[in-house]
C-alpha atoms as a PDB file:
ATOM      1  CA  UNK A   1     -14.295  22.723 -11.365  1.00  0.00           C
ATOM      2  CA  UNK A   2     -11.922  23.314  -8.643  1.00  0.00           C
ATOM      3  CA  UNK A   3      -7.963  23.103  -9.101  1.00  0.00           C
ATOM      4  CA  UNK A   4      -7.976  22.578  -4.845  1.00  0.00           C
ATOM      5  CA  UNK A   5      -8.911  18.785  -6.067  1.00  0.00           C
ATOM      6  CA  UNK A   6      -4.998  18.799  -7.281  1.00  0.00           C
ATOM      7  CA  UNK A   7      -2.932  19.510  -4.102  1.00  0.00           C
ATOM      8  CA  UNK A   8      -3.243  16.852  -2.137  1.00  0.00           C
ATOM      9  CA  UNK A   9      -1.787  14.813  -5.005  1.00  0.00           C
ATOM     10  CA  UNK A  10       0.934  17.497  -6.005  1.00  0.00           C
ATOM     11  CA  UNK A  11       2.336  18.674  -2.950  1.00  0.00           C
ATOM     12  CA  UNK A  12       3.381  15.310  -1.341  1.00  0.00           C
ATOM     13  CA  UNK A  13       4.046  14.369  -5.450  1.00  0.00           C
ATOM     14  CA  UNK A  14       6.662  16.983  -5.559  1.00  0.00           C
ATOM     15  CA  UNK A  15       7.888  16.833  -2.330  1.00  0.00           C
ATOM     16  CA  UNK A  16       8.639  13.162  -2.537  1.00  0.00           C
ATOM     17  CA  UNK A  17      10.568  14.078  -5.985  1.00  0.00           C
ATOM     18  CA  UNK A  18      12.667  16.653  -4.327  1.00  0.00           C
ATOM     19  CA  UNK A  19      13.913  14.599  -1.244  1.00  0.00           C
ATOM     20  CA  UNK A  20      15.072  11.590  -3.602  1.00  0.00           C
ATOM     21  CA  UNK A  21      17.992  14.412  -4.494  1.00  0.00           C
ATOM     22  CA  UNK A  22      19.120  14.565  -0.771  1.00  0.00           C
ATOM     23  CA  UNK A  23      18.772  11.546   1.255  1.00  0.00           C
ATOM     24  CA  UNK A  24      21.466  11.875   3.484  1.00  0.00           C
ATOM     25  CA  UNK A  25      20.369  15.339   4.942  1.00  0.00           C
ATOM     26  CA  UNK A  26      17.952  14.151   7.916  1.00  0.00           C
ATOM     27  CA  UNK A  27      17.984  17.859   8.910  1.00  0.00           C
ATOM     28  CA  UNK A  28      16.579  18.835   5.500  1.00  0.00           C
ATOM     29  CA  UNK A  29      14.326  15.579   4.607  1.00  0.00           C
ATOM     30  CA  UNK A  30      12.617  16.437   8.148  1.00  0.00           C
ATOM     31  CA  UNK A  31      11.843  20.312   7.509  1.00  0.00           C
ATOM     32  CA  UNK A  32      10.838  20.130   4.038  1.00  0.00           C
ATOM     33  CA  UNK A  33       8.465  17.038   4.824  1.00  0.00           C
ATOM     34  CA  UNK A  34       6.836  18.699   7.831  1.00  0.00           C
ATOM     35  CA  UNK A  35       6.261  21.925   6.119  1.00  0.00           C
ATOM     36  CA  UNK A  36       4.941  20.005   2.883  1.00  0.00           C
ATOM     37  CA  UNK A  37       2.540  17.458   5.235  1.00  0.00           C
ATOM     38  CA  UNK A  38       1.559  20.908   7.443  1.00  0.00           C
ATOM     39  CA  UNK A  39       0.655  22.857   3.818  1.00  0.00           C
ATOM     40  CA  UNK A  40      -0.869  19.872   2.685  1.00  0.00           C
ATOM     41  CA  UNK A  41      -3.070  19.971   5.962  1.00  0.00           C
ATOM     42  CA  UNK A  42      -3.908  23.279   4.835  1.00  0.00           C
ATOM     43  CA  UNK A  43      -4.981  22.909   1.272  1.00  0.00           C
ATOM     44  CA  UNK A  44      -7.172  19.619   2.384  1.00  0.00           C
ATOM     45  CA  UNK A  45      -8.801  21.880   4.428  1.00  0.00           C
ATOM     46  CA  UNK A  46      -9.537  24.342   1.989  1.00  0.00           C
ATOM     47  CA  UNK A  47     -10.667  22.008  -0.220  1.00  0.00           C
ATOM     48  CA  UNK A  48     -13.469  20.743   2.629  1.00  0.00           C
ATOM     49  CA  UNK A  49     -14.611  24.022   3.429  1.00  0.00           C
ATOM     50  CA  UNK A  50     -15.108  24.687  -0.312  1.00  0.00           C
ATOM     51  CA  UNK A  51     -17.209  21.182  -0.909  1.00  0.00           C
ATOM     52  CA  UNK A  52     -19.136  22.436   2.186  1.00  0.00           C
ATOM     53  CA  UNK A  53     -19.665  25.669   0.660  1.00  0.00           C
ATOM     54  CA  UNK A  54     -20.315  24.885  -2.682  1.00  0.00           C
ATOM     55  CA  UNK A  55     -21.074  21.245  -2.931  1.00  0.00           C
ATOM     56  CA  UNK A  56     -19.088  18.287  -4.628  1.00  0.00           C
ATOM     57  CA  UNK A  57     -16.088  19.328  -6.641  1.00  0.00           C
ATOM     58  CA  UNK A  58     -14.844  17.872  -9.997  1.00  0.00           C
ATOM     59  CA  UNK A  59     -12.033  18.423 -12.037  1.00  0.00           C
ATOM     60  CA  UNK A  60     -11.183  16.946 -15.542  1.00  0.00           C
ATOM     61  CA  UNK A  61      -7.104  16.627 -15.444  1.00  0.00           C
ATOM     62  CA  UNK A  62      -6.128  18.355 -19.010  1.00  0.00           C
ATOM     63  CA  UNK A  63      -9.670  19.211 -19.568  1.00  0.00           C
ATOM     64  CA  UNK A  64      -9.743  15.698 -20.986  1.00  0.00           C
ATOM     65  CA  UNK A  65     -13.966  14.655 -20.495  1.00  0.00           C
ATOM     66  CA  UNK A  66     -14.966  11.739 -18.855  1.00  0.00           C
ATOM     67  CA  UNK A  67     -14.346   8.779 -18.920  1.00  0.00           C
ATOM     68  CA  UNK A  68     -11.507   9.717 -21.803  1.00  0.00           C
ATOM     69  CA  UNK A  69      -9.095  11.661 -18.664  1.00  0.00           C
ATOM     70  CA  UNK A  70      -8.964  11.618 -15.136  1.00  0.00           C
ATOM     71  CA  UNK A  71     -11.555  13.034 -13.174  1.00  0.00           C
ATOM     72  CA  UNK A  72     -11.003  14.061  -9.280  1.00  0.00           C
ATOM     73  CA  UNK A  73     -13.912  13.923  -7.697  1.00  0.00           C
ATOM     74  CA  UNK A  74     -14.088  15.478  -4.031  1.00  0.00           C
ATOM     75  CA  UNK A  75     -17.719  15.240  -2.183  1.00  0.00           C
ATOM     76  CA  UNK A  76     -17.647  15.538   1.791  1.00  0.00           C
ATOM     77  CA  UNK A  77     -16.617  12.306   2.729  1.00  0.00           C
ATOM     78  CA  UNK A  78     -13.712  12.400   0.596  1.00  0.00           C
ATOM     79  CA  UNK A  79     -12.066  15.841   1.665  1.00  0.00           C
ATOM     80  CA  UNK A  80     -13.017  15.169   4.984  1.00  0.00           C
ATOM     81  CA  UNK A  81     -10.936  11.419   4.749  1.00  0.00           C
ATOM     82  CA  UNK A  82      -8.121  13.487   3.130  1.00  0.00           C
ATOM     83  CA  UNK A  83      -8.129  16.229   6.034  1.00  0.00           C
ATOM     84  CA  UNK A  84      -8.183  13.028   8.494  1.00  0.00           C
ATOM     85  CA  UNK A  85      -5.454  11.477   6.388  1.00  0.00           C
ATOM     86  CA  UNK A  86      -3.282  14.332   5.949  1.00  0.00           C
ATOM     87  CA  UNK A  87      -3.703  15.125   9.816  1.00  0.00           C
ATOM     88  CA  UNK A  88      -2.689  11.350  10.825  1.00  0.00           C
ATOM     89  CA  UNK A  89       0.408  11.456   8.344  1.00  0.00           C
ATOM     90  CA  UNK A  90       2.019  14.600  10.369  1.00  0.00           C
ATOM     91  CA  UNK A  91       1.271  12.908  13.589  1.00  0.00           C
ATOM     92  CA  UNK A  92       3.176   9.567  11.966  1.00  0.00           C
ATOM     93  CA  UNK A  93       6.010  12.422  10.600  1.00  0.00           C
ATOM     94  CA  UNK A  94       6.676  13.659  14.064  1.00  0.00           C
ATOM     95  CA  UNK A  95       6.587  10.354  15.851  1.00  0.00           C
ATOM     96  CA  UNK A  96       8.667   9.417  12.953  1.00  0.00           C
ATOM     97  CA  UNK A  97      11.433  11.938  14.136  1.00  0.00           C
ATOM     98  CA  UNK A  98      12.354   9.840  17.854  1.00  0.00           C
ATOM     99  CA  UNK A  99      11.052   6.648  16.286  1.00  0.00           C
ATOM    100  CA  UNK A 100      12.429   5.148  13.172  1.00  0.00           C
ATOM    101  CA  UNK A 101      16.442   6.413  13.607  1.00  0.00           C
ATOM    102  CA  UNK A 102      18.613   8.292  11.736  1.00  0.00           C
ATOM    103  CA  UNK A 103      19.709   4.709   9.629  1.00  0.00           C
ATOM    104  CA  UNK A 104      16.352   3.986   8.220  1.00  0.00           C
ATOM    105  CA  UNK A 105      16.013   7.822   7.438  1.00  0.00           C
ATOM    106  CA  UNK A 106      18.729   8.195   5.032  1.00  0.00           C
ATOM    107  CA  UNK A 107      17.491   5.061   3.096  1.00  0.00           C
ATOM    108  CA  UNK A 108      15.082   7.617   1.187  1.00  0.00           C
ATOM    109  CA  UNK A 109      12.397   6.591   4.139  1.00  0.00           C
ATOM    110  CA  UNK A 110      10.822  10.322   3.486  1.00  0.00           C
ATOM    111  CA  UNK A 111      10.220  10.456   0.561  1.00  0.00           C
ATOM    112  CA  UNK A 112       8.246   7.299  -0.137  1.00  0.00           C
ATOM    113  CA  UNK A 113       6.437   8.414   3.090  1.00  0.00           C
ATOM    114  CA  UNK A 114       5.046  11.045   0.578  1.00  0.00           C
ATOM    115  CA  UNK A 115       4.689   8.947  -2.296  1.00  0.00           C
ATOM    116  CA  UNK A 116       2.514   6.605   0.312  1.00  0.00           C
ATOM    117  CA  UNK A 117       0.419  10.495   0.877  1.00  0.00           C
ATOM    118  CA  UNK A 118       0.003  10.511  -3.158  1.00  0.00           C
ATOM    119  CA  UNK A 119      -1.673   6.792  -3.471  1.00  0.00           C
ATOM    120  CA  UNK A 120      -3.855   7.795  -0.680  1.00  0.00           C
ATOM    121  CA  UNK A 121      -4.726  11.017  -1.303  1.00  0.00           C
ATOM    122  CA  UNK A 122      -5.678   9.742  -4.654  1.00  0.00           C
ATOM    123  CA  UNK A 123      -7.613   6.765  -4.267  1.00  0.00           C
ATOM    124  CA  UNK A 124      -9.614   9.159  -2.071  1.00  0.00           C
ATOM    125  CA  UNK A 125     -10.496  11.977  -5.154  1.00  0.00           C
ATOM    126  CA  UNK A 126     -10.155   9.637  -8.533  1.00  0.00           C
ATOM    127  CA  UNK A 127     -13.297   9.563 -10.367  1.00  0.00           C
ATOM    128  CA  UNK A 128     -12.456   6.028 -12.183  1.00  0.00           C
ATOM    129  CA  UNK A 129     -11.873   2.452 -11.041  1.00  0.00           C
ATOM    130  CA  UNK A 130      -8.594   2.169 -13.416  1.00  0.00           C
ATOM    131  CA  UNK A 131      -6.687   5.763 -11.500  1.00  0.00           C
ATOM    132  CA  UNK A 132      -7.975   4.015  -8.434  1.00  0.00           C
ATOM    133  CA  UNK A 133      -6.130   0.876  -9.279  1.00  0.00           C
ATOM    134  CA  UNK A 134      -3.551   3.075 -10.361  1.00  0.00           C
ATOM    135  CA  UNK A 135      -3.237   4.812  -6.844  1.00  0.00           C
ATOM    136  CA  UNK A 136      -3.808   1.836  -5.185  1.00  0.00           C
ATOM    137  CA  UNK A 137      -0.246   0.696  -6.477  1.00  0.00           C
ATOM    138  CA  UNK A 138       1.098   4.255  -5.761  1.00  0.00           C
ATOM    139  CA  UNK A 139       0.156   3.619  -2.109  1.00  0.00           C
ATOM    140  CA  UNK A 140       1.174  -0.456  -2.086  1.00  0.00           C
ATOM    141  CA  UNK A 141       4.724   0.071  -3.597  1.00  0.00           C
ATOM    142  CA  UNK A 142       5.419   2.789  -1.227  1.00  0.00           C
ATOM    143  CA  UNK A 143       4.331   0.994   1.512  1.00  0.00           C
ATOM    144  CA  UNK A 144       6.119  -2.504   0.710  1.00  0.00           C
ATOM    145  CA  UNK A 145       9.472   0.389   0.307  1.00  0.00           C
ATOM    146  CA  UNK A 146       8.647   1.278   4.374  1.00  0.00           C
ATOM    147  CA  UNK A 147       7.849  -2.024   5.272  1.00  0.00           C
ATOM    148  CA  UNK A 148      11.456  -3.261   4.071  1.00  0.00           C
ATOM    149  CA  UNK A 149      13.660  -0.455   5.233  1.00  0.00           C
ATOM    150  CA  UNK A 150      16.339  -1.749   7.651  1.00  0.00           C
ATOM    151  CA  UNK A 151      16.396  -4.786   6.313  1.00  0.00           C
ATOM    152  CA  UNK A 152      16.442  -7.351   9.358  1.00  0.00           C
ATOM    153  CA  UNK A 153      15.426 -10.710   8.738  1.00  0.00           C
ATOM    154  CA  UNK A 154      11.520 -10.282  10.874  1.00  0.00           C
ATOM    155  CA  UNK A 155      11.130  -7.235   8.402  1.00  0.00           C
ATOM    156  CA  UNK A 156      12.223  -9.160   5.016  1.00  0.00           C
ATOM    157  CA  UNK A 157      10.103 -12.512   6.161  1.00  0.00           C
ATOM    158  CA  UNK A 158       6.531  -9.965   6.759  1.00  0.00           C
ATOM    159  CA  UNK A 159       7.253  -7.789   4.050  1.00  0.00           C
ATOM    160  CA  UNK A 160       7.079 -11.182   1.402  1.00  0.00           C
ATOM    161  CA  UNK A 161       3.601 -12.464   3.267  1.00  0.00           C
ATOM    162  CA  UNK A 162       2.066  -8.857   2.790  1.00  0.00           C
ATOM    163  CA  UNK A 163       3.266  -8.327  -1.082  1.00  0.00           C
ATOM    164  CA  UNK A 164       2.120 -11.969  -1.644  1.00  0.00           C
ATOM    165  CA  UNK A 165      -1.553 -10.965  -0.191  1.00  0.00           C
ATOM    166  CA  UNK A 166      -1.380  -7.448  -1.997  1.00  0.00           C
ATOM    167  CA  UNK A 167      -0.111  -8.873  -5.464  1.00  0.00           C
ATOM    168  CA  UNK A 168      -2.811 -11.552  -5.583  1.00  0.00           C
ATOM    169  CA  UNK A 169      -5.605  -9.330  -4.491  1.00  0.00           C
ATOM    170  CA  UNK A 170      -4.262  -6.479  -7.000  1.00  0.00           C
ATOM    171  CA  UNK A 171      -4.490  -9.064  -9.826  1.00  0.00           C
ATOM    172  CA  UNK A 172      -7.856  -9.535  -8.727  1.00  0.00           C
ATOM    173  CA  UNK A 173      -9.072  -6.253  -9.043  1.00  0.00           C
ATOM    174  CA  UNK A 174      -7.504  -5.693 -12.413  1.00  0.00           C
ATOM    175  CA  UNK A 175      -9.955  -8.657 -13.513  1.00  0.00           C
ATOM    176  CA  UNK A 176     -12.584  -7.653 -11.890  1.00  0.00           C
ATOM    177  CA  UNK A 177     -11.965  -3.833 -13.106  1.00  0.00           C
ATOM    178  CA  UNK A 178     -12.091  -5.598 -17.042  1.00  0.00           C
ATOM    179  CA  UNK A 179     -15.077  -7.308 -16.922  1.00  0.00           C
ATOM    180  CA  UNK A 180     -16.946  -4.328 -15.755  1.00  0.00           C
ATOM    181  CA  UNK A 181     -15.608  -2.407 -18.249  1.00  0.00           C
ATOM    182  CA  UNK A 182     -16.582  -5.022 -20.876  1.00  0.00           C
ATOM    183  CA  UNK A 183     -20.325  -5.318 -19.097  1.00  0.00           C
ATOM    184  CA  UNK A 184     -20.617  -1.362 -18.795  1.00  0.00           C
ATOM    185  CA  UNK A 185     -17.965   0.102 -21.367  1.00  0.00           C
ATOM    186  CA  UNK A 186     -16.915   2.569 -18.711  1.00  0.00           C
ATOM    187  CA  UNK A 187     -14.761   2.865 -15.547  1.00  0.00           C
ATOM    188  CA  UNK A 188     -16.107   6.744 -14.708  1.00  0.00           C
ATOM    189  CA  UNK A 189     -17.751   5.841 -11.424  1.00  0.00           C
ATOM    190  CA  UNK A 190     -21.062   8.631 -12.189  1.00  0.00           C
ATOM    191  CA  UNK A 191     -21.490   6.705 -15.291  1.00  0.00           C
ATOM    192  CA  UNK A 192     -21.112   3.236 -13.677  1.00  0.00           C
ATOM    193  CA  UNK A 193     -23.542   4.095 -11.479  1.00  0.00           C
ATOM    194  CA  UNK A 194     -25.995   5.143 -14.142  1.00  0.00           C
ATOM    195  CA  UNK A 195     -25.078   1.682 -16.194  1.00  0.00           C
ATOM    196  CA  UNK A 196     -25.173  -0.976 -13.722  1.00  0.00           C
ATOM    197  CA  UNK A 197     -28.629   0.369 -12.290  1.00  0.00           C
ATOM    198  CA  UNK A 198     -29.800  -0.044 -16.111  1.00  0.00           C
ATOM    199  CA  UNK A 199     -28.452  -3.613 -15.874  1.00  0.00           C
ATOM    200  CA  UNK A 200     -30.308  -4.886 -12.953  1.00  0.00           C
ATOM    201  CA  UNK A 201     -29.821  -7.973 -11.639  1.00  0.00           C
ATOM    202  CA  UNK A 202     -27.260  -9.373 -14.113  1.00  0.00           C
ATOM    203  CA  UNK A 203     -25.536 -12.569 -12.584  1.00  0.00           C
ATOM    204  CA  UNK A 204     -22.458 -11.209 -14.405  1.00  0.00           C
ATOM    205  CA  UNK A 205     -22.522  -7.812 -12.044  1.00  0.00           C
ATOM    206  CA  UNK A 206     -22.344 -10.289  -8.975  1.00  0.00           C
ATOM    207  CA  UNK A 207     -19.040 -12.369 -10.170  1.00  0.00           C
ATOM    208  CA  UNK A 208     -17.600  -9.156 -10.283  1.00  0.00           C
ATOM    209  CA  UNK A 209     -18.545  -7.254  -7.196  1.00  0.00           C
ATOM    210  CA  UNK A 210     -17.610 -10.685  -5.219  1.00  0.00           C
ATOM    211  CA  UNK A 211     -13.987 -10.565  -7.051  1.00  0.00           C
ATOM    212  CA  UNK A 212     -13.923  -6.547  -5.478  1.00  0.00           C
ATOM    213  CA  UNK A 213     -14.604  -7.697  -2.480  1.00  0.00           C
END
């Protein structure tokens, strides 16, 4: 059990909360999100070099058990997509700085930068299919939030096509997320894994991986 698995969910979770109380202090939304995306560089980091050191990484949120609370789950490919993820998003925060201007920066564009770090950072560590779903819409929300700000008439016209696509393929996965929990009675992914290869070949377990897909 490793609390690591928490911060890079909490840091950009809290720093997105704080800059929603100062949006029109570019000065201040820029520091405090480039020392919160350069700490969060550091804890992914840490978190790698432990699952390197002492192999995959769980942590039951609340001390809940599986598949009753959330479960993080961090093996090497996921810290390492979270270092590569939390590496990209400073690259995106300084290009962000000469890039975006100072009008789309007051219109909270900081914060729900970090709120996109918290679906993504998430969907990465979750040990279930429903707090993947759930991070999934963390991420999607945020993003349709960026997509939007400014508001011209090219951004309003792309921002309905992708919600449209995201909507419909998010309504998708929630079906396809119930009827494996009513074929498997679980959404833990260890114990799907265990389930499904108990099922075989059901026809049943191919509707549902094609509606995933």
């Amino acid at each position: 059990m490793s609390n690591l698995l928490l911060l890079p969910i909490l840091i950009p979770l809290v720093t997105a909360i704080i800059l929603i109380f100062f949006p029109k202090h570019v000065f201040w939304q820029r520091a405090v999100s480039m020392v919160a995306t350069m700490s969060l560089i550091v804890a992914s980091g840490a978190l790698l070099y432990r699952v390197h050191t002492d192999g995959i990484q769980t942590l039951n949120v609340g001390n809940w058990p599986a598949p009753f609370g959330i479960t993080l789950v961090s093996d090497s490919l996921s810290a390492l997509l979270v270092l590569t993820t939390s590496v990209i998003a400073l690259a995106c925060l300084v290009y962000s700085f000469y890039a975006i201007g100072k009008e789309r920066e007051t219109f909270y564009y900081y914060s729900f930068f970090q709120f996109l770090l918290v679906g993504v950072n998430g969907s990465f560590t979750t040990g279930d299919l429903f707090n993947l779903f759930v991070f999934f819409e963390v991420m999607l929300m945020s993003s349709y939030v960026l997509l939007v700000l400014g508001g011209t008439k090219m951004q309003l016209r792309e921002t309905i096509k992708y919600t449209l696509v995201n909507v419909i393929s998010s309504a998708l996965f929630v079906v396809a997320v119930a009827y494996l929990y009513a074929v498997t009675g679980t959404l833990n992914m260890a114990h799907l894994a265990d389930r499904i290869n108990a099922l075989g070949s059901s026809p049943i377990l191919t509707v549902i991986a094609v509606l995933f897909i």
